[in-house]
N, C-alpha and C. Protein backbone atom coordinates (compact mmCIF):
# COMPACT_ATOMS: atom_id res chain seq x y z
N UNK A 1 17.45 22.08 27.71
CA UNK A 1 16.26 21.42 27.21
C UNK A 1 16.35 21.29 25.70
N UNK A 2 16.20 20.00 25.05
CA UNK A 2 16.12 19.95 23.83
C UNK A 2 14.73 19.68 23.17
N UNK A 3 14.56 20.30 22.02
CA UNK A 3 12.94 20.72 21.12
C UNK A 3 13.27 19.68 20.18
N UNK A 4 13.15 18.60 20.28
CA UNK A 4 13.23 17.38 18.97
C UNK A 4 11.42 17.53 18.38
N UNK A 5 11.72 18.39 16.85
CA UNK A 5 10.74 18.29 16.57
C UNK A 5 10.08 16.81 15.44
N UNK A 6 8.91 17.17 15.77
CA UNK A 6 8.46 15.86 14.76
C UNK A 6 7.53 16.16 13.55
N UNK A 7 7.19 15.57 12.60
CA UNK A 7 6.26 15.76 12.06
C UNK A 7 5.34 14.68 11.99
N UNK A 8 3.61 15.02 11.65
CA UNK A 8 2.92 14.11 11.49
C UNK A 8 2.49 13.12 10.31
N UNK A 9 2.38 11.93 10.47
CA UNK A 9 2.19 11.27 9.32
C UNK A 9 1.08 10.24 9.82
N UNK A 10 0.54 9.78 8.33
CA UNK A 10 -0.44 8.92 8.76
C UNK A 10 -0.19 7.17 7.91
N UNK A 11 -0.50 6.27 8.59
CA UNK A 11 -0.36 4.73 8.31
C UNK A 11 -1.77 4.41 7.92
N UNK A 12 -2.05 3.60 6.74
CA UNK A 12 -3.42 3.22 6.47
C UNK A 12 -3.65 2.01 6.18
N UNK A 13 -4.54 1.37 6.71
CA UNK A 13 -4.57 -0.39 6.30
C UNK A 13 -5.95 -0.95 5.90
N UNK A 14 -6.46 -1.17 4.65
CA UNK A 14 -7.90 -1.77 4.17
C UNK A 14 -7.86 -2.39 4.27
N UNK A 15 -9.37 -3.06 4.70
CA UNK A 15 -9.49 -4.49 3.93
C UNK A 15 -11.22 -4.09 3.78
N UNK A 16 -11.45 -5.13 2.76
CA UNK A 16 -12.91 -5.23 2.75
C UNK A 16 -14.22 -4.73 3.79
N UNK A 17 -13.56 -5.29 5.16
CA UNK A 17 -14.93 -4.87 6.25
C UNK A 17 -14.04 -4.17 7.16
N UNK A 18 -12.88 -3.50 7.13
CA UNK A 18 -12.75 -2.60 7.97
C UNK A 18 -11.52 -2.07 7.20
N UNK A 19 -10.93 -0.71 8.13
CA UNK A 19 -9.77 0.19 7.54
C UNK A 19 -9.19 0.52 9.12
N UNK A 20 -8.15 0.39 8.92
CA UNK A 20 -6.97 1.19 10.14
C UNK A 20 -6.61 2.08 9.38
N UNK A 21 -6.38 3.81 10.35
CA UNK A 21 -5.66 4.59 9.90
C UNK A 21 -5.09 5.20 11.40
N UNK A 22 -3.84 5.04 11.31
CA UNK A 22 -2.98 5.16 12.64
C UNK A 22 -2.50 6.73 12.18
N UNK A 23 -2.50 7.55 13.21
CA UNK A 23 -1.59 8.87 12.97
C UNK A 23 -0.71 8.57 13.97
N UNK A 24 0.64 9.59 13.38
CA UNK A 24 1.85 9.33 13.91
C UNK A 24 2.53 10.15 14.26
N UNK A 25 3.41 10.66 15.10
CA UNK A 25 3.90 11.79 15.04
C UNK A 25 5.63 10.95 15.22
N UNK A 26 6.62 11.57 13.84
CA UNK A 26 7.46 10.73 14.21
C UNK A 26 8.49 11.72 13.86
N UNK A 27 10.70 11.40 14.06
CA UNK A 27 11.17 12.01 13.42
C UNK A 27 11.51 12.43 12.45
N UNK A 28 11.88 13.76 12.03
CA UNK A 28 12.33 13.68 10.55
C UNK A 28 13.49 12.69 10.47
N UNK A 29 13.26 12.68 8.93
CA UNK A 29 14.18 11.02 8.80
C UNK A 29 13.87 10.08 8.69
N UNK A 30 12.88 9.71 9.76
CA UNK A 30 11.84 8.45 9.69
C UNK A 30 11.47 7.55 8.20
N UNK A 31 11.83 6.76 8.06
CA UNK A 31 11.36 5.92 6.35
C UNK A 31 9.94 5.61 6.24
N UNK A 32 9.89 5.06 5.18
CA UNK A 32 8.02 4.65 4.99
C UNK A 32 7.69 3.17 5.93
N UNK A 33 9.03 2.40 6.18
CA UNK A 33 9.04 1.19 7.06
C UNK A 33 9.07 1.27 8.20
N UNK A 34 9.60 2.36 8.64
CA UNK A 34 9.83 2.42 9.84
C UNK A 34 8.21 2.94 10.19
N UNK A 35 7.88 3.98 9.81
CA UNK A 35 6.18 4.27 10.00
C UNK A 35 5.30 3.29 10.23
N UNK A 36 5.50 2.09 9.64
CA UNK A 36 4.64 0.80 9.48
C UNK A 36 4.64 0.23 10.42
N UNK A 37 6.25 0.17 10.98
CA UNK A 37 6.52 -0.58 12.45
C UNK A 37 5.78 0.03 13.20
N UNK A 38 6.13 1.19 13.66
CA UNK A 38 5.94 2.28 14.91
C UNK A 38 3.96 1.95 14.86
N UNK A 39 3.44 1.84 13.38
CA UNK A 39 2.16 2.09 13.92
C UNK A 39 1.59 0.78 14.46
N UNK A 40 2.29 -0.39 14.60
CA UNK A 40 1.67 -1.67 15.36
C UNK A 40 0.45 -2.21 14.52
N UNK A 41 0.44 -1.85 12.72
CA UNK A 41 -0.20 -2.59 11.98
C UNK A 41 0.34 -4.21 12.04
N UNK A 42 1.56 -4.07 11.83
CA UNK A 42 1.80 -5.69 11.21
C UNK A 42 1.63 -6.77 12.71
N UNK A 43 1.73 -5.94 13.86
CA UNK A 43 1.53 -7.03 15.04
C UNK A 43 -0.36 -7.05 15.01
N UNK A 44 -1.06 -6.54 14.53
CA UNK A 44 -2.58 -6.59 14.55
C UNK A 44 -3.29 -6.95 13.29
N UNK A 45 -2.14 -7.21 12.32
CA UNK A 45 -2.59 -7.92 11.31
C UNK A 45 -1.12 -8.95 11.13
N UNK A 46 -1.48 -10.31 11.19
CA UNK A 46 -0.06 -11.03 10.64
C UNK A 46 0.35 -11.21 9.08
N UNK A 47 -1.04 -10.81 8.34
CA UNK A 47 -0.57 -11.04 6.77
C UNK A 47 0.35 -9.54 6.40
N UNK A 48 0.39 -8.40 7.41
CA UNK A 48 1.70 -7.52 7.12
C UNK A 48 3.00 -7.80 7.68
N UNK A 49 3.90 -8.09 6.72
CA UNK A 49 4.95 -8.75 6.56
C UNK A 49 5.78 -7.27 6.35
N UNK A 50 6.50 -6.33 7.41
CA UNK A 50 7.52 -5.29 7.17
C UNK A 50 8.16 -5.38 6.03
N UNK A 51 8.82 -6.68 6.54
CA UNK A 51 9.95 -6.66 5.49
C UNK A 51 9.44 -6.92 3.83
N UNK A 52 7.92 -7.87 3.51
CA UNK A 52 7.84 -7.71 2.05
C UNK A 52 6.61 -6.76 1.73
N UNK A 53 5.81 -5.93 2.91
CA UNK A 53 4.45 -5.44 2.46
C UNK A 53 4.75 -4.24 1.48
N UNK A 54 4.01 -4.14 0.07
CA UNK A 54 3.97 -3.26 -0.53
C UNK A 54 3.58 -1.92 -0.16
N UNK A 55 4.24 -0.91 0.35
CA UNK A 55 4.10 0.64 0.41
C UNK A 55 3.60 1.41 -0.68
N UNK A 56 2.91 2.27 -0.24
CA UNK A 56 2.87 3.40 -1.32
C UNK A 56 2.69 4.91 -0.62
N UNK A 57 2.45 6.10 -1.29
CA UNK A 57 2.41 7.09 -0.74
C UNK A 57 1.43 8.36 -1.21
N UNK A 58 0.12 8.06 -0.61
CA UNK A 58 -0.42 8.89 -1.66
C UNK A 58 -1.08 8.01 -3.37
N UNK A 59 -0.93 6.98 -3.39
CA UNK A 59 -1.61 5.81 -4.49
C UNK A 59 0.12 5.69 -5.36
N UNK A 60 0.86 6.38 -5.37
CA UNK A 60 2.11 6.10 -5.73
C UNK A 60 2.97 4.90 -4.99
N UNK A 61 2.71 3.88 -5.64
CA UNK A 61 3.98 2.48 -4.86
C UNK A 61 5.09 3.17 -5.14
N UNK A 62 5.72 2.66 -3.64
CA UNK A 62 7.13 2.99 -3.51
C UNK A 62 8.24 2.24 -3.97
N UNK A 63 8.95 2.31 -4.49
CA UNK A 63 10.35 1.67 -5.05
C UNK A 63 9.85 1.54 -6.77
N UNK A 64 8.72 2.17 -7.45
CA UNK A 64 8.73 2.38 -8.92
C UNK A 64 8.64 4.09 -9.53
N UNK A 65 8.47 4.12 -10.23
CA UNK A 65 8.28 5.54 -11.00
C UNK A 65 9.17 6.80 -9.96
N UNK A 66 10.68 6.40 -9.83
CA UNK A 66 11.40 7.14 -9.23
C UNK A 66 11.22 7.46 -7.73
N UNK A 67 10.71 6.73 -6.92
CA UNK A 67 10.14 6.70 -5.93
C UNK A 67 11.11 5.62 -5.31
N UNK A 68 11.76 6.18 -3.99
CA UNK A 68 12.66 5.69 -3.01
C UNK A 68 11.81 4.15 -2.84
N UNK A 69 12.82 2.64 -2.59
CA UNK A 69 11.38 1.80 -1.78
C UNK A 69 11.73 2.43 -0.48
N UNK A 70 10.80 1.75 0.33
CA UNK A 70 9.93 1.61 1.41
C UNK A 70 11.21 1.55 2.40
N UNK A 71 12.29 1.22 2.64
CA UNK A 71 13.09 1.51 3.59
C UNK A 71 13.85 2.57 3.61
N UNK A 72 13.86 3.18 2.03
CA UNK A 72 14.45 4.01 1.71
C UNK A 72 14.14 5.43 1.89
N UNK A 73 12.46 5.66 1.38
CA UNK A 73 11.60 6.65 1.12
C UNK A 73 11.52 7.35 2.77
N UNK A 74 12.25 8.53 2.73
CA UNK A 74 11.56 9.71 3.91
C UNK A 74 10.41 10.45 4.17
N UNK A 75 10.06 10.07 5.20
CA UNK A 75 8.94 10.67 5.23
C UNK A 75 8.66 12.16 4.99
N UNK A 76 7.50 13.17 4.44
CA UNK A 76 7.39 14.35 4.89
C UNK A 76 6.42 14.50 5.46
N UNK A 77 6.13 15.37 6.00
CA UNK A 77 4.59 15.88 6.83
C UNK A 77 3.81 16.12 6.41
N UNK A 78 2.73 14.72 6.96
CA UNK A 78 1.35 15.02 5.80
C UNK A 78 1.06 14.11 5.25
N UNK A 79 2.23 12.90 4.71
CA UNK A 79 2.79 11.80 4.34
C UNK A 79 1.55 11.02 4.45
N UNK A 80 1.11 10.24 3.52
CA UNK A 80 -0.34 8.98 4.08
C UNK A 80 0.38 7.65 3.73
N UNK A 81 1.04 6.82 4.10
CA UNK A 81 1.62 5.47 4.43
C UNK A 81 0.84 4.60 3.69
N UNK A 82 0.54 4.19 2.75
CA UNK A 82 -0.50 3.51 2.38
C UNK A 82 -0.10 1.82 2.20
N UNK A 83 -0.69 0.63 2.97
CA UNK A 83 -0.23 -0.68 2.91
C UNK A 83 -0.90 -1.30 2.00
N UNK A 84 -0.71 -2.35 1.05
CA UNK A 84 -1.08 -2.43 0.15
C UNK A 84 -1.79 -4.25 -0.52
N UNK A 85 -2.84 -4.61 0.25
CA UNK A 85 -2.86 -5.94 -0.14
C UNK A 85 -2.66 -6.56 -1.22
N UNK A 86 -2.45 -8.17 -1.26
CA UNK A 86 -1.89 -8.39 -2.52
C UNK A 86 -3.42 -8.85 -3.52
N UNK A 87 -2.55 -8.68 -4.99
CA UNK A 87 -4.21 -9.04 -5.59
C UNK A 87 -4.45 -10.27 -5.69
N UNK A 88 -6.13 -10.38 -5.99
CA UNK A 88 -6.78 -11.81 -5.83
C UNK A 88 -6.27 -12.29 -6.96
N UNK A 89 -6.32 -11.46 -8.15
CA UNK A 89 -6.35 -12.23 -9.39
C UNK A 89 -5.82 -10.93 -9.79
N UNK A 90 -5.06 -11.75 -11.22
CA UNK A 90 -4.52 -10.60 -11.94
C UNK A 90 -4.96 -10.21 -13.14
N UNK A 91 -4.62 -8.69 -13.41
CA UNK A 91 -5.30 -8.14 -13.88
C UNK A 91 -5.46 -8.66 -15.86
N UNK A 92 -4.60 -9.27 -16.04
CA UNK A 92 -3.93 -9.99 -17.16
C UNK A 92 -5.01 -10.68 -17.25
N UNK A 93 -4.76 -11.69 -17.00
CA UNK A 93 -5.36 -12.65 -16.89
C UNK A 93 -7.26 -12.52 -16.96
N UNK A 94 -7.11 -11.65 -15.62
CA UNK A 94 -9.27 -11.29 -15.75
C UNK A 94 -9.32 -11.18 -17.14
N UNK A 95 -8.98 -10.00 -17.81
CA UNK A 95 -8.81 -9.17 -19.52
C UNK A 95 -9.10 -10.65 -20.00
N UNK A 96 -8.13 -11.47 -19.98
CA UNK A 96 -7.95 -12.82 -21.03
C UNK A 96 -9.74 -13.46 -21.00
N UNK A 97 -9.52 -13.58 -19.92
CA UNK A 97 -10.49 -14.69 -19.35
C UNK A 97 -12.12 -13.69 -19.68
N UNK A 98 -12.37 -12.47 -19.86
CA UNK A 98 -13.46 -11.85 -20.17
C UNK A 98 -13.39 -11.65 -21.76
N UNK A 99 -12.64 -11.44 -22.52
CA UNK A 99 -12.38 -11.59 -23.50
C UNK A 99 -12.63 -12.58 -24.62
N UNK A 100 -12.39 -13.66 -23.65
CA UNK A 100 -12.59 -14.94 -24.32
C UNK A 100 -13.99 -15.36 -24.02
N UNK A 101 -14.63 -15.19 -23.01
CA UNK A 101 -15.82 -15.03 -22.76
C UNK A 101 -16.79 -14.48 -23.36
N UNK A 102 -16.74 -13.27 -24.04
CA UNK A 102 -16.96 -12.39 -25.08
C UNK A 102 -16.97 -13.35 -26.39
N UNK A 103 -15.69 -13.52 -26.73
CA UNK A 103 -15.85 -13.76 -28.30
C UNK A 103 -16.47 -15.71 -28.47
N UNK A 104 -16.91 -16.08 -26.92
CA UNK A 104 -17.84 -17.15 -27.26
C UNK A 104 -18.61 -17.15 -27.35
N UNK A 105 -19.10 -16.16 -26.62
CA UNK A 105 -21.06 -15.47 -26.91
C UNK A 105 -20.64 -15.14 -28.16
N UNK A 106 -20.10 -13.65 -28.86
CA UNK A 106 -20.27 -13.39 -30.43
C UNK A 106 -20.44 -14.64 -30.78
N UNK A 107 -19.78 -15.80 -30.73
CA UNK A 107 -19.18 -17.12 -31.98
C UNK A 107 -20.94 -17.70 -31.91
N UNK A 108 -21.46 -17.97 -30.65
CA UNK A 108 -22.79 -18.41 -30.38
C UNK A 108 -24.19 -17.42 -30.98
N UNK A 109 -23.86 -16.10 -30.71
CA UNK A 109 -24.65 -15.21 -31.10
C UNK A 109 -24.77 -15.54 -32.78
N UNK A 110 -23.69 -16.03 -33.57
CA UNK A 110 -24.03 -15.99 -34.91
C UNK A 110 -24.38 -17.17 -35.10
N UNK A 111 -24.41 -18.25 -34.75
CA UNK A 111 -25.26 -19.43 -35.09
C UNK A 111 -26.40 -19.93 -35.03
């Protein structure tokens, strides 16, 4: 008899009016992609795309700040999978665009 043990991990998916959080019990070894598959997010949502959806782990994106990507990254136990929608608008840009907004009221405020 063989004891293939597993550990648990969890997959999480927001959106505005609802949240999936799939628990998993998978092998060690297991990647952060492979978690994504196994939890049957991307067949119940089609805008998750495996192969390009942004991972993270814990609010840490995966594949920056020394962090394995997402095919790479092993799981440990305990692990929270986090999927990551893309943004509406960027964050650049809002700054610009409030900014400038700002210094047309001041320009109006003094006249």
């Amino acid at each position: 008899m063989t004891d293939i043990k597993t550990i648990a991990v969890e997959v999480v998916y927001a959106l505005p009016h609802e949240q999936r959080l799939i628990r998993l019990l998978v092998k060690p070894g297991t990647t952060a992609k492979e978690a994504l598959i196994r939890s049957g997010i991307p067949e119940e949502y089609e805008e998750v795309n495996p192969e390009t959806a942004r991972l993270g782990i814990f609010g840490q994106s995966l594949g920056t700040k020394g962090l394995a990507p997402a095919d790479q990254y092993i799981l440990q136990p305990g692990d929270r999978v986090e999927v990551y929608r893309p943004l509406i608008a960027d964050p650049k840009e809002a700054r610009k665009q409030r900014a400038e907004k700002a210094r047309r009221q001041a320009q109006q405020g003094e006249s």
